[in-house]
PDB file of N, CA and C in Angstrom:
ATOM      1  N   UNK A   1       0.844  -1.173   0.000  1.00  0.00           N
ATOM      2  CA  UNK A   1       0.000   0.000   0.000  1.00  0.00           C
ATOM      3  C   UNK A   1       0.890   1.237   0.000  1.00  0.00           C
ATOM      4  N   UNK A   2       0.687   2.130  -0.991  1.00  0.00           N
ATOM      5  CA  UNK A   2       1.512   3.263  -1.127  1.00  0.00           C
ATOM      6  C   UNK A   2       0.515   4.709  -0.318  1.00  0.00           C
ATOM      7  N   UNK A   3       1.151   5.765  -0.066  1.00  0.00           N
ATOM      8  CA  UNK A   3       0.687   7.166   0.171  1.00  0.00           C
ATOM      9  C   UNK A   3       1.631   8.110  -0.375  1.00  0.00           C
ATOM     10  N   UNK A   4       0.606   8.615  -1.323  1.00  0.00           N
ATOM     11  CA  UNK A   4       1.077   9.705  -2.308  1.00  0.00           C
ATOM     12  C   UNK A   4       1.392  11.182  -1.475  1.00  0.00           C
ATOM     13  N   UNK A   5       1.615  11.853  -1.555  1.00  0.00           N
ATOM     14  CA  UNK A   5       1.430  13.379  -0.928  1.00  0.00           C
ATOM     15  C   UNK A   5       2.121  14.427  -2.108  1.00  0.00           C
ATOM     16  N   UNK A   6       1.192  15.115  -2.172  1.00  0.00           N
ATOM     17  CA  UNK A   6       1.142  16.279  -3.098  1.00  0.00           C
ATOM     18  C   UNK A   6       0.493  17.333  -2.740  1.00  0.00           C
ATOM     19  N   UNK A   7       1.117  18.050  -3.461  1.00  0.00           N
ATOM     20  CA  UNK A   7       1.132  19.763  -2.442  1.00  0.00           C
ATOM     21  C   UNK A   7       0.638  20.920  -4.016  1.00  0.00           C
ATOM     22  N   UNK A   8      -0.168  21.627  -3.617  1.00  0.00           N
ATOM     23  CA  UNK A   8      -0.325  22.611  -4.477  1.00  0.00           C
ATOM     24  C   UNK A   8      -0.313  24.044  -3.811  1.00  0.00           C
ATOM     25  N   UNK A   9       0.365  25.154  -4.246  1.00  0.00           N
ATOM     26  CA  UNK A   9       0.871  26.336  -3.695  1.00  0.00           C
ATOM     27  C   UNK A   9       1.298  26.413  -2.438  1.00  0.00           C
ATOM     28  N   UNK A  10       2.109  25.182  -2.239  1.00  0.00           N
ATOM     29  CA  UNK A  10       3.152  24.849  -0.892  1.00  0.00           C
ATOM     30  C   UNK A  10       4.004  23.582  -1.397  1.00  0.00           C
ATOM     31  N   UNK A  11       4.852  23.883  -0.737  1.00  0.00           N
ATOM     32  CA  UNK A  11       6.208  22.681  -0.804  1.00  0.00           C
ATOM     33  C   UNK A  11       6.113  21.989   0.306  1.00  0.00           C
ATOM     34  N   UNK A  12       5.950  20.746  -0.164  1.00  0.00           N
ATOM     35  CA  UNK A  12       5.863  19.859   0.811  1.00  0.00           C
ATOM     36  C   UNK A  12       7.174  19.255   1.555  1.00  0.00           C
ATOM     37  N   UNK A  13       7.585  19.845   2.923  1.00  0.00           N
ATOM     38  CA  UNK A  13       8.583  19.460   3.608  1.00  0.00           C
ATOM     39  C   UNK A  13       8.407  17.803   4.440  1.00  0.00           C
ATOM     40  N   UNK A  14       9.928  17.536   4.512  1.00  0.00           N
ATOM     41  CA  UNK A  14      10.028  15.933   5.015  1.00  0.00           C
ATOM     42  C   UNK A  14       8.947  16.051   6.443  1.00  0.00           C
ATOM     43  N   UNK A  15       8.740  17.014   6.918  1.00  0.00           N
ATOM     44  CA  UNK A  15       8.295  16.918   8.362  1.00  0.00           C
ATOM     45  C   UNK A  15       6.347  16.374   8.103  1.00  0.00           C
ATOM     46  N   UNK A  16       6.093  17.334   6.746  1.00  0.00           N
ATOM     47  CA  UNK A  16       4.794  17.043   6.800  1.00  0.00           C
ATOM     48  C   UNK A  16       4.302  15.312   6.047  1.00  0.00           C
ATOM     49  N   UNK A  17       5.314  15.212   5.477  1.00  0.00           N
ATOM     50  CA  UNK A  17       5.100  14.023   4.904  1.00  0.00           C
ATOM     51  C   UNK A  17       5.631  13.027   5.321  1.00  0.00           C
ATOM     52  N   UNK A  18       6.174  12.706   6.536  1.00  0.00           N
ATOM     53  CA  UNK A  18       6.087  11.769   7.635  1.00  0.00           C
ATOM     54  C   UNK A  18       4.835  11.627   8.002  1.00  0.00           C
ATOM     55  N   UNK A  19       4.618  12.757   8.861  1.00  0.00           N
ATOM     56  CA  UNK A  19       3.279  13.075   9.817  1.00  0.00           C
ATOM     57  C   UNK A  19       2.085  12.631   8.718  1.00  0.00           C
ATOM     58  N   UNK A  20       2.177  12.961   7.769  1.00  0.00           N
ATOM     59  CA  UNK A  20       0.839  12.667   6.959  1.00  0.00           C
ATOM     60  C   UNK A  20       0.835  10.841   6.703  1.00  0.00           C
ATOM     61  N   UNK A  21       2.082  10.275   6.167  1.00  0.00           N
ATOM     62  CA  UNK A  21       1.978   8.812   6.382  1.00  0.00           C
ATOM     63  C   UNK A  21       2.114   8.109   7.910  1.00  0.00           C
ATOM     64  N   UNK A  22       2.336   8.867   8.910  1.00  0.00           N
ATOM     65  CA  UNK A  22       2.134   8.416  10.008  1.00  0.00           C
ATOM     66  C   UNK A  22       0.342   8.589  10.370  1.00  0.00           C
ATOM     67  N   UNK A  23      -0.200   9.626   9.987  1.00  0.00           N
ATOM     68  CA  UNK A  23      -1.479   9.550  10.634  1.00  0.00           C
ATOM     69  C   UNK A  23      -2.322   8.496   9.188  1.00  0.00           C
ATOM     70  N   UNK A  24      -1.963   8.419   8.647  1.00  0.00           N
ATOM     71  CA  UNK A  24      -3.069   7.854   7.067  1.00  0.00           C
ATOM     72  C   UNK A  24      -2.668   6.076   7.517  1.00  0.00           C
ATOM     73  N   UNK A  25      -0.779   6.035   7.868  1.00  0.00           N
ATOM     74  CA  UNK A  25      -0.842   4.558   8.175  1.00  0.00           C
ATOM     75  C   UNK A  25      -1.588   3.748   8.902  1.00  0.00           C
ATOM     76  N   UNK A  26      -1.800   4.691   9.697  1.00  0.00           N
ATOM     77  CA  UNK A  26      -3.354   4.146  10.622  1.00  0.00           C
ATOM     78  C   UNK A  26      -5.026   3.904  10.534  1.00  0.00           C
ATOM     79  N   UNK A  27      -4.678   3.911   9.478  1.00  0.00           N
ATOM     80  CA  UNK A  27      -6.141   4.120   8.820  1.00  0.00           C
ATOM     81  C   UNK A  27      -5.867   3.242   8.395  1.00  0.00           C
ATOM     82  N   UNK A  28      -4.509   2.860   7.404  1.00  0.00           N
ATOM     83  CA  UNK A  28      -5.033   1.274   6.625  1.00  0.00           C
ATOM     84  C   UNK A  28      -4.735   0.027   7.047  1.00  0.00           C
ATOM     85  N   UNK A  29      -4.445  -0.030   8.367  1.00  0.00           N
ATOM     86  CA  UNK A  29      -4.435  -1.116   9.236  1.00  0.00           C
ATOM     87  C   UNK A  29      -5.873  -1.480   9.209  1.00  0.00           C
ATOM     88  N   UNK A  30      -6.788  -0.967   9.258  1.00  0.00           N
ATOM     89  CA  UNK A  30      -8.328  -1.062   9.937  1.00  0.00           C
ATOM     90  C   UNK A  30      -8.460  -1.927   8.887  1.00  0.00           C
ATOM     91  N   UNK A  31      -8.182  -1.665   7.359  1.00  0.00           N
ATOM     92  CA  UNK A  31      -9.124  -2.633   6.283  1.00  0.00           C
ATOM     93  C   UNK A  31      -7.814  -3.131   5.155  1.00  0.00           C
ATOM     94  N   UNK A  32      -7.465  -4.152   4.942  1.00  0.00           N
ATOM     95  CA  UNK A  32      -6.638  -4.261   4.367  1.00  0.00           C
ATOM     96  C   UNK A  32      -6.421  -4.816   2.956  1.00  0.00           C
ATOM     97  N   UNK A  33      -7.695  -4.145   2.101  1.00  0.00           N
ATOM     98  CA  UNK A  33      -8.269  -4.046   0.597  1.00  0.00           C
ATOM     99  C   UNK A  33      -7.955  -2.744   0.042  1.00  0.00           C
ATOM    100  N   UNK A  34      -7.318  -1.649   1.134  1.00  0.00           N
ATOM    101  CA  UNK A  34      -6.745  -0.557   0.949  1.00  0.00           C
ATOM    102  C   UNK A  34      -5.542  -0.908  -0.174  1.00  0.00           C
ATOM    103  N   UNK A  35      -5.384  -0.050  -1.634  1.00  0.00           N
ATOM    104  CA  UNK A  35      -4.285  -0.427  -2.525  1.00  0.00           C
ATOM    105  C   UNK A  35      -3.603   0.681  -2.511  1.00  0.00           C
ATOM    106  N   UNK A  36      -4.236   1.938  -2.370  1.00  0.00           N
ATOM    107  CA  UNK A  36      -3.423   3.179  -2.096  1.00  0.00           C
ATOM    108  C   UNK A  36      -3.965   4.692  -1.526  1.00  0.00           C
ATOM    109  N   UNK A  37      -3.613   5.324  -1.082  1.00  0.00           N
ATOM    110  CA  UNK A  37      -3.882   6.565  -0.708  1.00  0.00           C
ATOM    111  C   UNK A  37      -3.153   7.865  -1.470  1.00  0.00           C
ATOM    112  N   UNK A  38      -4.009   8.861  -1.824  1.00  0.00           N
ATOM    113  CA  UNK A  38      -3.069   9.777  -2.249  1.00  0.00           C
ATOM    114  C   UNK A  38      -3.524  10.874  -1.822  1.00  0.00           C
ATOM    115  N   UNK A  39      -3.262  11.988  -1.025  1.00  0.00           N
ATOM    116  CA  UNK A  39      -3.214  13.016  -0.067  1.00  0.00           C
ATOM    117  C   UNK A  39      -2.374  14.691  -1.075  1.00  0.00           C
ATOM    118  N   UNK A  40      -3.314  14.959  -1.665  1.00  0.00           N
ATOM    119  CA  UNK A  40      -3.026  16.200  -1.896  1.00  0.00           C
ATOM    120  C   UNK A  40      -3.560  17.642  -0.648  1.00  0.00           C
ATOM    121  N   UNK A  41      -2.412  18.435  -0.550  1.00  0.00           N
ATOM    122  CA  UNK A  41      -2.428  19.170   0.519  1.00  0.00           C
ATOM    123  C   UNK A  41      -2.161  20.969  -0.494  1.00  0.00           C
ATOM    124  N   UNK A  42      -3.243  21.617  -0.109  1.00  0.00           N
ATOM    125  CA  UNK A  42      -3.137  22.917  -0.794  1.00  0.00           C
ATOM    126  C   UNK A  42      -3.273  23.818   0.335  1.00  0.00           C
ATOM    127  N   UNK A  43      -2.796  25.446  -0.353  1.00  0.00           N
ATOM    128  CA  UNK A  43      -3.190  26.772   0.505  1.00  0.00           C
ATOM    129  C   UNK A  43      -4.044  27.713  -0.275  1.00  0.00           C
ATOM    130  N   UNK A  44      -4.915  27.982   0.007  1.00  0.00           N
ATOM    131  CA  UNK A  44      -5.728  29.105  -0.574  1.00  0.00           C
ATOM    132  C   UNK A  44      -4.795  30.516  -0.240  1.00  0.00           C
ATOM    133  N   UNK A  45      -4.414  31.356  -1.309  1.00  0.00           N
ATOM    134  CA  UNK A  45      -3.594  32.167  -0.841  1.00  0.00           C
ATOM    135  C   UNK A  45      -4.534  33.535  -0.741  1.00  0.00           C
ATOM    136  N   UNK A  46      -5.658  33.579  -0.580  1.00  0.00           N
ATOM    137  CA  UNK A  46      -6.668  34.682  -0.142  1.00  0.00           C
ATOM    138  C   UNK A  46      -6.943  35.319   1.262  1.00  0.00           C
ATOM    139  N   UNK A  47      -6.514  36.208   1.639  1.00  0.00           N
ATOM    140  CA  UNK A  47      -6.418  36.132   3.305  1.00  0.00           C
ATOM    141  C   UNK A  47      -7.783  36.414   3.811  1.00  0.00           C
ATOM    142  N   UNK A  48      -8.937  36.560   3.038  1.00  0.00           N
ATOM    143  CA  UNK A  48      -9.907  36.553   3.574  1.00  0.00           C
ATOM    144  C   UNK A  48     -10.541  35.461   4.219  1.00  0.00           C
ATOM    145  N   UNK A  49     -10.129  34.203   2.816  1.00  0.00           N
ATOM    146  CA  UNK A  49     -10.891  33.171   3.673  1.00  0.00           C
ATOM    147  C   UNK A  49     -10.363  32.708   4.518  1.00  0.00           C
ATOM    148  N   UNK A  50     -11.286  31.862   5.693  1.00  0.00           N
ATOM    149  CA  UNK A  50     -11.362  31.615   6.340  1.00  0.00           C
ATOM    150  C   UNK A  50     -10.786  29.636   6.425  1.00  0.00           C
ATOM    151  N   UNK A  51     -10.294  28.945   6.930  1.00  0.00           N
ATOM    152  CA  UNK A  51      -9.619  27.312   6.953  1.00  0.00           C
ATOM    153  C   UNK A  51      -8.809  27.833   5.654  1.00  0.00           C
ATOM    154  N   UNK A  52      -7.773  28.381   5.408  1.00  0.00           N
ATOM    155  CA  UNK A  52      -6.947  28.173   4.433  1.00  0.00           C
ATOM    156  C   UNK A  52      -5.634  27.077   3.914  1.00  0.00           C
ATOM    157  N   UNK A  53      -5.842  26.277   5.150  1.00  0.00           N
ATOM    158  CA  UNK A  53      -5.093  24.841   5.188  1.00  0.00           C
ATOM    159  C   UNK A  53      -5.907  23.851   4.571  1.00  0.00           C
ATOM    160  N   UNK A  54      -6.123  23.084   3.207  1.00  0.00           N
ATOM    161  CA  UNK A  54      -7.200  22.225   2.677  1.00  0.00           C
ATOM    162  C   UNK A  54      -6.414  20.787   2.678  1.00  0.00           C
ATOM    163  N   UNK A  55      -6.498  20.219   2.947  1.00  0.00           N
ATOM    164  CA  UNK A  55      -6.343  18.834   2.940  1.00  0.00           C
ATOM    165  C   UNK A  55      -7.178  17.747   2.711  1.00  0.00           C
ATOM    166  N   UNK A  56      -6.680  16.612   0.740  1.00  0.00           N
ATOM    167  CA  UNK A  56      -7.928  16.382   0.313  1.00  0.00           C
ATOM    168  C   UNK A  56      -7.280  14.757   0.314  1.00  0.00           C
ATOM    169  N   UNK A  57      -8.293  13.706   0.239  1.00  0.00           N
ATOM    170  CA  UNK A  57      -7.432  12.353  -0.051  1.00  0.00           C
ATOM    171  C   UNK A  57      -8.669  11.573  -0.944  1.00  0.00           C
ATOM    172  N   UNK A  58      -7.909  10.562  -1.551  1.00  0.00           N
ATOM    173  CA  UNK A  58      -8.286   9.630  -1.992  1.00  0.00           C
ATOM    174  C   UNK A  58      -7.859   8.299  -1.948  1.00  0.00           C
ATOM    175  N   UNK A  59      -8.286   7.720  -1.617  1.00  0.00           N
ATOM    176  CA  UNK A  59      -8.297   6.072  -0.784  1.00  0.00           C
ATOM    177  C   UNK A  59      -9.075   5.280  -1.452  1.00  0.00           C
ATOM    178  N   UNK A  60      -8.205   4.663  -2.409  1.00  0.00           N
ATOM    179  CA  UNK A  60      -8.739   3.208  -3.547  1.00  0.00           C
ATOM    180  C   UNK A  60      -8.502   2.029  -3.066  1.00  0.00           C
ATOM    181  N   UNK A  61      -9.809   1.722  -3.166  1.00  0.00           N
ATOM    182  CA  UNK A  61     -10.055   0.013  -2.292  1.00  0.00           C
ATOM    183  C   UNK A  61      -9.971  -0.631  -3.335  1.00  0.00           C
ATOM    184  N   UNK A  62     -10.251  -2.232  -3.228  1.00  0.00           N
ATOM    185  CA  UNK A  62      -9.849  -2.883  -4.183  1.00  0.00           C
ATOM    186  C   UNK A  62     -11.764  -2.971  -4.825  1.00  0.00           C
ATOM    187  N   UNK A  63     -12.530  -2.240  -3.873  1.00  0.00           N
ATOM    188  CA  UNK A  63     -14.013  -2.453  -4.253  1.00  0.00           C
ATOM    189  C   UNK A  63     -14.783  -1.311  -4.711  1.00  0.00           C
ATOM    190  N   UNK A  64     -13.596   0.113  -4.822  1.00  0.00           N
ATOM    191  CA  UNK A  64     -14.521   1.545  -4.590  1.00  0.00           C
ATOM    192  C   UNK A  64     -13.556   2.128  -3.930  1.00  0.00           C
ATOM    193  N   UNK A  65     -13.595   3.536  -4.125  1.00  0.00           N
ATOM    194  CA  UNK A  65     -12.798   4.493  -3.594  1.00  0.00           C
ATOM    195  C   UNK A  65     -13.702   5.855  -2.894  1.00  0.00           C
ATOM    196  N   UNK A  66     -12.988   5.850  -1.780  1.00  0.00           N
ATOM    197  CA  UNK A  66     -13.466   7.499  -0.648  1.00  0.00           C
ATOM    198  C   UNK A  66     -12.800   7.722  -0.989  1.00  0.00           C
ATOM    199  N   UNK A  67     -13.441   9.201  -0.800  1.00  0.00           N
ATOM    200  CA  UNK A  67     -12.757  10.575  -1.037  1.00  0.00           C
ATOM    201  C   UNK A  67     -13.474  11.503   0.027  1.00  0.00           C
ATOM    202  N   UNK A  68     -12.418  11.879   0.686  1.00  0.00           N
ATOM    203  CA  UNK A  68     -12.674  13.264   1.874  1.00  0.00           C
ATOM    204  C   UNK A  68     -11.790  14.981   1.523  1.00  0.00           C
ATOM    205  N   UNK A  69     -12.645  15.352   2.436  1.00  0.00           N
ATOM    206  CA  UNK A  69     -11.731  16.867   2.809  1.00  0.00           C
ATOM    207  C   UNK A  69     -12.227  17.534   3.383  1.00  0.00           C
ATOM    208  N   UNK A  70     -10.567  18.626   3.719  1.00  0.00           N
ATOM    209  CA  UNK A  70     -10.997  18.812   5.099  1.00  0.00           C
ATOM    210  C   UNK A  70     -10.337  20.193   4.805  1.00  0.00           C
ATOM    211  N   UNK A  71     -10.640  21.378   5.635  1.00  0.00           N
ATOM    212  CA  UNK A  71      -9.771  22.568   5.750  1.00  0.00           C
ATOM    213  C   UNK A  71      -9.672  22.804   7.214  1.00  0.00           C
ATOM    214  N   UNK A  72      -8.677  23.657   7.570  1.00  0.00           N
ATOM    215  CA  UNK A  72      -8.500  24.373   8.924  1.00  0.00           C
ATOM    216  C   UNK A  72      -7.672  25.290   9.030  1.00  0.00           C
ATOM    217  N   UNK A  73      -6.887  25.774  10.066  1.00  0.00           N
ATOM    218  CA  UNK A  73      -6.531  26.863  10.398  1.00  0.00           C
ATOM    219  C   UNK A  73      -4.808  26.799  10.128  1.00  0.00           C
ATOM    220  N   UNK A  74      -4.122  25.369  10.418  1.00  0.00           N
ATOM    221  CA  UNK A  74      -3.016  25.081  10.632  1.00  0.00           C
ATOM    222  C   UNK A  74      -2.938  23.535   9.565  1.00  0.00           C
ATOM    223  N   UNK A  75      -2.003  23.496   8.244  1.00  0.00           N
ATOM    224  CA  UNK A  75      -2.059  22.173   8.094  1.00  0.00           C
ATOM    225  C   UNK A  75      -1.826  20.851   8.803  1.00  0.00           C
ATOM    226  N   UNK A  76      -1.460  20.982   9.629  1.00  0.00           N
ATOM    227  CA  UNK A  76      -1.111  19.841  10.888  1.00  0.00           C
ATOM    228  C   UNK A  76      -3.102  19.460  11.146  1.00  0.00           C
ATOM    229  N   UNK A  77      -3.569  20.531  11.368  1.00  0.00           N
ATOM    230  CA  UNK A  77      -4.996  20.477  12.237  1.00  0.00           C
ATOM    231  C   UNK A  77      -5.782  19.842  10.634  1.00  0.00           C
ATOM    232  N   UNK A  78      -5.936  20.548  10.163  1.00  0.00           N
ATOM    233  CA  UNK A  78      -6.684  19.744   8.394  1.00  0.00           C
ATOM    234  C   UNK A  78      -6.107  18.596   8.379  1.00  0.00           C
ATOM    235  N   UNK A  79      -5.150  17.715   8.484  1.00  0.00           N
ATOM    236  CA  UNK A  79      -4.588  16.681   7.948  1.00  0.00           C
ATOM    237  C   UNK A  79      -4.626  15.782   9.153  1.00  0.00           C
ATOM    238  N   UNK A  80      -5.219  16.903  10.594  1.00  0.00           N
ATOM    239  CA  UNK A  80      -5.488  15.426  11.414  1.00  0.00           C
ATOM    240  C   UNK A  80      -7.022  15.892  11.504  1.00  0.00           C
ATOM    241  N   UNK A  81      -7.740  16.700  11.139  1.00  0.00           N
ATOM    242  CA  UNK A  81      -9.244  16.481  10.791  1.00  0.00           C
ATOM    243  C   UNK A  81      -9.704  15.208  10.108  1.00  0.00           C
ATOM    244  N   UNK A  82      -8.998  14.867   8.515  1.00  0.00           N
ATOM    245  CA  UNK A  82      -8.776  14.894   7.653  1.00  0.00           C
ATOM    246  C   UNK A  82      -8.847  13.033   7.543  1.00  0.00           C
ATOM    247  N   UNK A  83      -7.797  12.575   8.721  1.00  0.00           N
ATOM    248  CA  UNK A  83      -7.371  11.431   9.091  1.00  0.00           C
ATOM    249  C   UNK A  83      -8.965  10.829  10.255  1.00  0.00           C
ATOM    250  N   UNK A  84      -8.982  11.873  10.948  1.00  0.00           N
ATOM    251  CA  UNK A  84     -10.154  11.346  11.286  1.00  0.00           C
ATOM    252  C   UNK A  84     -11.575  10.779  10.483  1.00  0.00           C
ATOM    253  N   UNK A  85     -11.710  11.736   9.934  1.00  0.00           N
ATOM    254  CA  UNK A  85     -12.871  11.466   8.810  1.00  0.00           C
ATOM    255  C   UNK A  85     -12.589  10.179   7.970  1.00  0.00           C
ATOM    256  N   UNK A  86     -11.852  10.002   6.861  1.00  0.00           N
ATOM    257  CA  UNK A  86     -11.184   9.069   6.450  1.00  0.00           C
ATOM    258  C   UNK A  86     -11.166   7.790   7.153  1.00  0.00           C
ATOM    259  N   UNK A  87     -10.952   7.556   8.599  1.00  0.00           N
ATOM    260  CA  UNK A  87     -11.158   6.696   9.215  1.00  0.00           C
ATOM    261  C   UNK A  87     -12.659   6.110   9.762  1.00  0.00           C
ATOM    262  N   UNK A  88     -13.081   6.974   9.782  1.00  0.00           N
ATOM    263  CA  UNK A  88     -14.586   6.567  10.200  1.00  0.00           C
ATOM    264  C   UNK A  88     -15.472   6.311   9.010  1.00  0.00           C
ATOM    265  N   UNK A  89     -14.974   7.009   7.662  1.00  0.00           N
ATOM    266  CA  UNK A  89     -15.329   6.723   6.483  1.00  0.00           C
ATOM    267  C   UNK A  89     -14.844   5.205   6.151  1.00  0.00           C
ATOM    268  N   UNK A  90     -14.168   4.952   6.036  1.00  0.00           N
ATOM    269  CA  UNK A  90     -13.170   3.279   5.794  1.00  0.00           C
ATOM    270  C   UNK A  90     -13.870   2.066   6.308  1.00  0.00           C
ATOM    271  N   UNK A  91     -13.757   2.542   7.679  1.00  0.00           N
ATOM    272  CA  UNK A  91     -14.791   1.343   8.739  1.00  0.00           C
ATOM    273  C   UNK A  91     -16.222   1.520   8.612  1.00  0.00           C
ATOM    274  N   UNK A  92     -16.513   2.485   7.857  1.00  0.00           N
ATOM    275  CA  UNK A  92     -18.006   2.696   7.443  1.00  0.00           C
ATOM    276  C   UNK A  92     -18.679   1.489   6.121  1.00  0.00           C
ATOM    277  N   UNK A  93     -16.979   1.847   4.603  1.00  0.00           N
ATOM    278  CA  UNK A  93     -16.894   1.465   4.167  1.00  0.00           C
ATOM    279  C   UNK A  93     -16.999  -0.617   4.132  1.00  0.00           C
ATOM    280  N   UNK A  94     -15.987  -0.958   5.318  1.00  0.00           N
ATOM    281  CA  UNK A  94     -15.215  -2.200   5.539  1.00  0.00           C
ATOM    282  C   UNK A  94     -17.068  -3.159   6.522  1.00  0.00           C
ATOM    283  N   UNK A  95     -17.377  -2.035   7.042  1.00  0.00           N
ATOM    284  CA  UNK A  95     -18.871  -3.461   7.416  1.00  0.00           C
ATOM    285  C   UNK A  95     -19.802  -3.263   6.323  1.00  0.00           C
ATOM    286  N   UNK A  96     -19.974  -2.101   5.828  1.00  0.00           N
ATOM    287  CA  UNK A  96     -20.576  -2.859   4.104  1.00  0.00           C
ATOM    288  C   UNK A  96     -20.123  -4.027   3.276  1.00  0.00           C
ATOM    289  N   UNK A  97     -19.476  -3.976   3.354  1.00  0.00           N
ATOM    290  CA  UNK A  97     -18.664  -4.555   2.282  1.00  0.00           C
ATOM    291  C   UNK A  97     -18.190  -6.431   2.742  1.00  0.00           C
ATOM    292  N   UNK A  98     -18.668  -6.423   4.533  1.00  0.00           N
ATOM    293  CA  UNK A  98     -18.127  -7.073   4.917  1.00  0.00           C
ATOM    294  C   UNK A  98     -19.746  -7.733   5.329  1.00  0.00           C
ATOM    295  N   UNK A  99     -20.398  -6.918   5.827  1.00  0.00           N
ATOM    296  CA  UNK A  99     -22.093  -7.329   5.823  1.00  0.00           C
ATOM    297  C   UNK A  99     -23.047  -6.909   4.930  1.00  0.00           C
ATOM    298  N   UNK A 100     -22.937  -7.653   3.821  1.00  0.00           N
ATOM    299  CA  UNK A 100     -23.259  -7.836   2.623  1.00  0.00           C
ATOM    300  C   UNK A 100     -23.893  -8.764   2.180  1.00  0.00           C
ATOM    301  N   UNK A 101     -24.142  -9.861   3.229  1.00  0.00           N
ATOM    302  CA  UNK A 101     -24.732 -11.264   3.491  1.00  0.00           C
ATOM    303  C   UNK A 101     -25.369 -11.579   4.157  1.00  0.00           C
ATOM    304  N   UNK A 102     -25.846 -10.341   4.589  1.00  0.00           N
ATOM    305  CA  UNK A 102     -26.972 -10.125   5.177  1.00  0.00           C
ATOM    306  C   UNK A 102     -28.385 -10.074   4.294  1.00  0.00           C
ATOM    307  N   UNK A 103     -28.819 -10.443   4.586  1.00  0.00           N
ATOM    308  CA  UNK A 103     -31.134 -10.254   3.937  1.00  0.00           C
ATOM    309  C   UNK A 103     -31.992  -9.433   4.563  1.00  0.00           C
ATOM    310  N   UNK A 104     -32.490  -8.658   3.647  1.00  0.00           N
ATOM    311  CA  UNK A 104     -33.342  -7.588   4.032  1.00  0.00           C
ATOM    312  C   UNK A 104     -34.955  -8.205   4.207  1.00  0.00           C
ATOM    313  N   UNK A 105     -35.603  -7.787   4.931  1.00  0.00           N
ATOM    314  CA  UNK A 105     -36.900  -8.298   5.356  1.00  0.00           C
ATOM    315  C   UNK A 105     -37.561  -8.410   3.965  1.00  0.00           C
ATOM    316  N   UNK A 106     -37.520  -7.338   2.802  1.00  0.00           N
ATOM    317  CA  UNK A 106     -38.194  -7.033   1.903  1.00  0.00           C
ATOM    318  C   UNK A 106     -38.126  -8.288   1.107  1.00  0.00           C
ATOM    319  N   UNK A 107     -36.182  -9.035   1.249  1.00  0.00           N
ATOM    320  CA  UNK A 107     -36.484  -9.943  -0.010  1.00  0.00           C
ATOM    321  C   UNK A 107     -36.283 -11.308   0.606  1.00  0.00           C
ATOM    322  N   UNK A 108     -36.563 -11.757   2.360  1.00  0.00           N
ATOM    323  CA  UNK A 108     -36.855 -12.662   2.468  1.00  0.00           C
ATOM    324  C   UNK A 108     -38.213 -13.458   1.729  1.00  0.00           C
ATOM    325  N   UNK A 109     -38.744 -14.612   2.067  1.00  0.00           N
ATOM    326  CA  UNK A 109     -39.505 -14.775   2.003  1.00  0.00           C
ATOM    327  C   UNK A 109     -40.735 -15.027   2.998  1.00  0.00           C
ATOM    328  N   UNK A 110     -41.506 -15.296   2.347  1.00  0.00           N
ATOM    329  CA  UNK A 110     -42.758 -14.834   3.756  1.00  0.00           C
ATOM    330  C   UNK A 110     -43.022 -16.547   4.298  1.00  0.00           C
ATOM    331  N   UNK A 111     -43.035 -16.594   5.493  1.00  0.00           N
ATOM    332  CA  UNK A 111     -43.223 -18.010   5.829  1.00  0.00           C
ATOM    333  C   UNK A 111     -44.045 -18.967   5.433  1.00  0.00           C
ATOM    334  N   UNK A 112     -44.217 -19.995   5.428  1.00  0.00           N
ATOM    335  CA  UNK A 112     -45.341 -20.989   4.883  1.00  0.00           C
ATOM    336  C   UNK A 112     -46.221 -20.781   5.790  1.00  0.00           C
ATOM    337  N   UNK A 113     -47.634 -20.337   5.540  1.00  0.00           N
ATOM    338  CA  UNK A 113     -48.854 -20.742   5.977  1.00  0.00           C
ATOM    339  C   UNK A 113     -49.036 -21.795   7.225  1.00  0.00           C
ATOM    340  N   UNK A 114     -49.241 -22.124   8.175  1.00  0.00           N
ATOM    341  CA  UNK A 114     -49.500 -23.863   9.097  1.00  0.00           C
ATOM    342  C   UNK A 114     -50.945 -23.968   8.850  1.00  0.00           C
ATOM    343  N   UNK A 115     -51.039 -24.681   8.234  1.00  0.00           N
ATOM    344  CA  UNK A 115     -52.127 -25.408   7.819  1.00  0.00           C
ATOM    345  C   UNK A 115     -53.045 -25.845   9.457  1.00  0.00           C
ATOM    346  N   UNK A 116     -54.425 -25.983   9.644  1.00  0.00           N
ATOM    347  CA  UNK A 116     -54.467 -26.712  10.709  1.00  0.00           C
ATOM    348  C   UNK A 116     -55.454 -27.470  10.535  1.00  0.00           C
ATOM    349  N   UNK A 117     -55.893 -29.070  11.020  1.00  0.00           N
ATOM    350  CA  UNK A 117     -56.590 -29.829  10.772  1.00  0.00           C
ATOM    351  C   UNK A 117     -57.899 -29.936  11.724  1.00  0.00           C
TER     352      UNK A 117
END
């Protein structure tokens, strides 16, 4: 399982791209149909707005791919928003996928009749 990190109107230093495969590695422990992650990290250079730290990912399963994002104040804080979401998204993902063999009332069938004599 690889993690990409890519940066748009910022340079991505060794410090953030540890921290970003340290918090994402934890995420793909949970499901392990995970084939890759790729974590693009941007700055809005507008000083008006407001979360100008955006932090976006994409996480390809071997069944379907999430996609999150996140902004905040500090990229450290977006990219552990970011990790959170992603994670609760995954394990959201992993009991679908995993309770799937399950039967819905609609397409059981309806019991046999007991006849009585």
């Amino acid at each position: 399982m690889h993690i990409y990190v890519n940066g748009r109107n910022i340079e991505i230093t060794d410090a953030i791209k540890a921290y970003v495969k340290e918090k994402f590695g934890k995420v793909a422990n949970h499901y392990d149909q995970i084939q890759g992650i790729e974590v693009v990290l941007s700055v809005i250079k507008n000083p008006a707005a407001s979360g100008r730290h955006v932090a976006e990912v994409s996480c390809k399963m071997a069944t379907g791919v999430v996609h999150c994002e996140e902004s905040g104040e500090s990229m450290y804080a977006s990219i552990d928003l970011l990790a959170d979401k992603l994670d609760r998204q995954v394990k959201k993902f992993k009991d679908k996928a995993l309770g799937s063999d399950k039967t819905s009332i609609r397409t059981d069938e309806a019991p046999e009749p007991v006849e009585e004599a």
